[in-house]
C-alpha atoms as a PDB file:
ATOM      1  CA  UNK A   1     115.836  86.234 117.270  1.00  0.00           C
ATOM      2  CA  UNK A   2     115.682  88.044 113.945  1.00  0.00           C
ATOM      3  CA  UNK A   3     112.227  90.131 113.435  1.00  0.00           C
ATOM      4  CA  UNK A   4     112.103  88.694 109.975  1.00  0.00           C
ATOM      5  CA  UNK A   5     113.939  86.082 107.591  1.00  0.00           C
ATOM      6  CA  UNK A   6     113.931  86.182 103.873  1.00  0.00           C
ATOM      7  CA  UNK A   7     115.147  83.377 102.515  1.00  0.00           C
ATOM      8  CA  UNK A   8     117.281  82.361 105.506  1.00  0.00           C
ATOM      9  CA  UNK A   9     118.970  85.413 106.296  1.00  0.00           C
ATOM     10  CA  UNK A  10     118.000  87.734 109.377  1.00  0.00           C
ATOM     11  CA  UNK A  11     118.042  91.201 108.083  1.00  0.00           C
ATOM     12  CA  UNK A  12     119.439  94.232 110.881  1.00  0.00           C
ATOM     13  CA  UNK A  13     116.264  96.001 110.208  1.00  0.00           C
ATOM     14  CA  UNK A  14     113.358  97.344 112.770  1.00  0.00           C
ATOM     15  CA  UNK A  15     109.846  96.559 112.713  1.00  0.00           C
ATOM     16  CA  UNK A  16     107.668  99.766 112.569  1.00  0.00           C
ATOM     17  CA  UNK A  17     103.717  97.607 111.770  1.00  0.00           C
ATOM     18  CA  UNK A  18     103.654  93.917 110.651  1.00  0.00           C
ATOM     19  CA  UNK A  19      99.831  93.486 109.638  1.00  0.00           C
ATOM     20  CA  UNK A  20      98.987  89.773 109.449  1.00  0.00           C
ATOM     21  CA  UNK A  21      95.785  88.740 107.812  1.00  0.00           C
ATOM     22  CA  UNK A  22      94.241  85.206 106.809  1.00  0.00           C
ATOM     23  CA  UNK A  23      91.972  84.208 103.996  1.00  0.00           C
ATOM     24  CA  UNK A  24      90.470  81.046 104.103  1.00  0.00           C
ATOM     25  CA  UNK A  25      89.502  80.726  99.871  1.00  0.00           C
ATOM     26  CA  UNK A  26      87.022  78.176  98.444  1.00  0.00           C
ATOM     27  CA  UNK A  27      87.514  76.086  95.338  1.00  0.00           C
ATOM     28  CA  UNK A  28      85.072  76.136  92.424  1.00  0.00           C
ATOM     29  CA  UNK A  29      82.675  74.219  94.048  1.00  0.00           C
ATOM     30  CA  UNK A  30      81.321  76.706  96.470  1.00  0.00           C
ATOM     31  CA  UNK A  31      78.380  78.502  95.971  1.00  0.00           C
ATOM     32  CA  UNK A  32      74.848  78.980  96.975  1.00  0.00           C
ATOM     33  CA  UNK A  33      72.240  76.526  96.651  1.00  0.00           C
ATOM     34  CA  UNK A  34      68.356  76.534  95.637  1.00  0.00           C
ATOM     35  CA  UNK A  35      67.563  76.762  99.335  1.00  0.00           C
ATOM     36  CA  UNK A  36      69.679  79.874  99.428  1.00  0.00           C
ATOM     37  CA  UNK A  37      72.576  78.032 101.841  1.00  0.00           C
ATOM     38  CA  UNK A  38      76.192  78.478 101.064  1.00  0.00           C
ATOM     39  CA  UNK A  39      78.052  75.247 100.059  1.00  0.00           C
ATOM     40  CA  UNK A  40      81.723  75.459 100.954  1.00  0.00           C
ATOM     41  CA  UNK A  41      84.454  74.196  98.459  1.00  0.00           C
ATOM     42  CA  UNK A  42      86.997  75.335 101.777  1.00  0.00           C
ATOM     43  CA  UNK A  43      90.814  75.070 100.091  1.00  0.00           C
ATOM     44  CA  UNK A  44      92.371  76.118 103.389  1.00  0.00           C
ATOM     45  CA  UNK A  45      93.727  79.081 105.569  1.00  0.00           C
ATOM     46  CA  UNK A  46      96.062  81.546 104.074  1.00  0.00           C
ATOM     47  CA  UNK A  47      98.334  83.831 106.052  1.00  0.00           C
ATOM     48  CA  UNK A  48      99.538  86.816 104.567  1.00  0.00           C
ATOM     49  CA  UNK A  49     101.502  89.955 105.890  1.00  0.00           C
ATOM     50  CA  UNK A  50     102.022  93.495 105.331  1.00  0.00           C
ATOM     51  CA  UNK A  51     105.008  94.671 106.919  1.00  0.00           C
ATOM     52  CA  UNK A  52     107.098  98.203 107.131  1.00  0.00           C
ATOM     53  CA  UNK A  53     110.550  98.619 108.220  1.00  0.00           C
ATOM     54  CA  UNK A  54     112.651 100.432 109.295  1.00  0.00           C
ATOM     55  CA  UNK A  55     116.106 100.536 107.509  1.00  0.00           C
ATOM     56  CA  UNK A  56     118.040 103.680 109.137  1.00  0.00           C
ATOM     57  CA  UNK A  57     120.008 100.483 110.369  1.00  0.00           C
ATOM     58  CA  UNK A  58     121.324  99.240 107.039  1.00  0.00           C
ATOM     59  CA  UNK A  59     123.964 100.399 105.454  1.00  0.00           C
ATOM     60  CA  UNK A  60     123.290 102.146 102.169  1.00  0.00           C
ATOM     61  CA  UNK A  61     124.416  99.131 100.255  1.00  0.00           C
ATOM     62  CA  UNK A  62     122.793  96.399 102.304  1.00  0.00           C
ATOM     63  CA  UNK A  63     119.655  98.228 101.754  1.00  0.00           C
ATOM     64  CA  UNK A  64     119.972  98.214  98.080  1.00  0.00           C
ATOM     65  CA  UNK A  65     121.138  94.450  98.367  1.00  0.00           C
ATOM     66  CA  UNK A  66     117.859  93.989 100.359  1.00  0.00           C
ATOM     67  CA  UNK A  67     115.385  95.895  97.448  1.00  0.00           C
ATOM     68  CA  UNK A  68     117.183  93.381  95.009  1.00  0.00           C
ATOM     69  CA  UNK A  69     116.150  90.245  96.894  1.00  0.00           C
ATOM     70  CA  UNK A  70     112.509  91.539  97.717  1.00  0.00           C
ATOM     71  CA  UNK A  71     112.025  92.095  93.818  1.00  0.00           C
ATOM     72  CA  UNK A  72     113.642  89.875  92.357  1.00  0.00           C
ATOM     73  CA  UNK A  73     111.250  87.903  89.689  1.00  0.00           C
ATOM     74  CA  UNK A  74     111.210  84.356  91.502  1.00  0.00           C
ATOM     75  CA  UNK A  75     108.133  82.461  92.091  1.00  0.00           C
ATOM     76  CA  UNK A  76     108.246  82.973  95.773  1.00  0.00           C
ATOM     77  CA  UNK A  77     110.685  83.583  98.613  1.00  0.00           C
ATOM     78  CA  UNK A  78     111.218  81.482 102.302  1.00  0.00           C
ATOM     79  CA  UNK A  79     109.760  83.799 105.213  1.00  0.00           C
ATOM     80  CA  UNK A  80     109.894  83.574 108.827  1.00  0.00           C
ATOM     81  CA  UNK A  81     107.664  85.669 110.550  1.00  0.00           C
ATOM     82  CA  UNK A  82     105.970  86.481 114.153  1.00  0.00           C
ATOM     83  CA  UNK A  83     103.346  84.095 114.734  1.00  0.00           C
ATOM     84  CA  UNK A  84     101.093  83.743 117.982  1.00  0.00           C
ATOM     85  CA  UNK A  85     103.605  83.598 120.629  1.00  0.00           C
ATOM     86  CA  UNK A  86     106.172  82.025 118.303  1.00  0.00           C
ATOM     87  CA  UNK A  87     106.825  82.494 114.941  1.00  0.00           C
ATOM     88  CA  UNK A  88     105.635  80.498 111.428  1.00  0.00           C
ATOM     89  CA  UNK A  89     108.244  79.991 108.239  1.00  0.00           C
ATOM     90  CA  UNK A  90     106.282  79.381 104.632  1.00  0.00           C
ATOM     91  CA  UNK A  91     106.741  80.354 101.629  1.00  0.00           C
ATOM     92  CA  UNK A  92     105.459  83.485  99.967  1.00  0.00           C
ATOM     93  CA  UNK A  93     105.512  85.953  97.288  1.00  0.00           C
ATOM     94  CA  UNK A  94     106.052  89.669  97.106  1.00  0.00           C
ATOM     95  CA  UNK A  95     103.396  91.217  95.504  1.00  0.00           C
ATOM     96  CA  UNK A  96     103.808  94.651  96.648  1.00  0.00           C
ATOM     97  CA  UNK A  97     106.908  97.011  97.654  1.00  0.00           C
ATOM     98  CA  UNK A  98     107.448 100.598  98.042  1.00  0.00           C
ATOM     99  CA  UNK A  99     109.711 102.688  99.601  1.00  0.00           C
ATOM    100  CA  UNK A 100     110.382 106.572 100.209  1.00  0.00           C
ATOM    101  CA  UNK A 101     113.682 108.590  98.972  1.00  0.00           C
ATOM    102  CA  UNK A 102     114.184 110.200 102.493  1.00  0.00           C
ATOM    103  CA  UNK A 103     117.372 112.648 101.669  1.00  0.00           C
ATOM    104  CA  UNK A 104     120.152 112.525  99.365  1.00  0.00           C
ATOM    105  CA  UNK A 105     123.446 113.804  99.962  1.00  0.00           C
ATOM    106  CA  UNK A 106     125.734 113.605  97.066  1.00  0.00           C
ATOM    107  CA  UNK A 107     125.896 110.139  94.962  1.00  0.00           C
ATOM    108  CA  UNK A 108     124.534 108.502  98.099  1.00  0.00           C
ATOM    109  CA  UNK A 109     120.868 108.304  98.317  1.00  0.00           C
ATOM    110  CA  UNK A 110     118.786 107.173 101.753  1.00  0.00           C
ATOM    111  CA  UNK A 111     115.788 105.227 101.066  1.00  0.00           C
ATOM    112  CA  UNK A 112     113.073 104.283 103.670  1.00  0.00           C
ATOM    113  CA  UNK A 113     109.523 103.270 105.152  1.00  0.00           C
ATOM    114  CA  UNK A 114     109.918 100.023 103.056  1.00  0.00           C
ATOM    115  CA  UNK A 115     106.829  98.348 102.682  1.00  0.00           C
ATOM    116  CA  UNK A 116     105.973  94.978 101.362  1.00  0.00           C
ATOM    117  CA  UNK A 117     102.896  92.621 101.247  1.00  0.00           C
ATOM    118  CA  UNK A 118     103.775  89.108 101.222  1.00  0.00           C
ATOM    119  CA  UNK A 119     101.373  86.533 100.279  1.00  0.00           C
ATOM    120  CA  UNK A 120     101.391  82.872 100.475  1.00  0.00           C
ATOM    121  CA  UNK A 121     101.773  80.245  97.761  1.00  0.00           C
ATOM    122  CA  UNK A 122      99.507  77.653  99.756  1.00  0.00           C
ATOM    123  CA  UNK A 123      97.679  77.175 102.438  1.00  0.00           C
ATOM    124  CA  UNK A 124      99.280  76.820 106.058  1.00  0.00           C
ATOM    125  CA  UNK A 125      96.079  74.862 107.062  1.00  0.00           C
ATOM    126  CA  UNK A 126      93.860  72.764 104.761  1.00  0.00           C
ATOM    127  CA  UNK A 127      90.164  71.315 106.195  1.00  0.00           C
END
């Protein structure tokens, strides 16, 4: 089993911290009463991830390939990602990436420590 899939394809790339987090968001209806009690407008859970990899296992040109897809401007991108004991596919969106220039040795340039936050379009569970 692949660590992670983007879009349907397993990349060759190792995990160095996947950071999972969940938000569960209110709608506009939430707020606090006269009594001083918070009234929940609950929307649902939301899973989101922070993940770093790394690449020293990927070619120079799969790597770029790679960049491309992760910032590309689409609306979102098909994830599958450790979950519990199993692992959980949804879509998300890449609202962060970074990466580190680790040596270059002529034209070819090694890039690293990629980093990406990706956060969901929906959420997984609803009330």
């Amino acid at each position: 089993m692949a660590i992670i899939e983007i879009d349907g394809r397993a990349y060759g790339i190792s995990l160095i911290e996947l950071k999972r987090s969940a938000s569960v968001l209110d709608g506009e209806n939430a707020g606090r009463v006269l009594s001083g009690r918070m009234v929940r407008d609950i929307i649902g859970t939301y899973y989101n991830y922070d993940a770093k990899f790394g690449t020293s296992q990927l070619s120079p040109g799969d790597y770029d390939a790679l960049y491309e897809t992760l910032t590309a401007p689409v609306d979102s991108h098909t994830i599958t990602v450790p979950y519990g004991q199993g692992t959980k596919t949804f879509e998300a969106y890449v609202s962060n990436a970074s990466d580190v220039l680790k040596r270059m040795s002529g034209a070819e340039k090694l890039w690293g420590e990629l980093t990406i936050k990706f956060t969901a379009m929906e959420p997984e569970r609803r009330p």
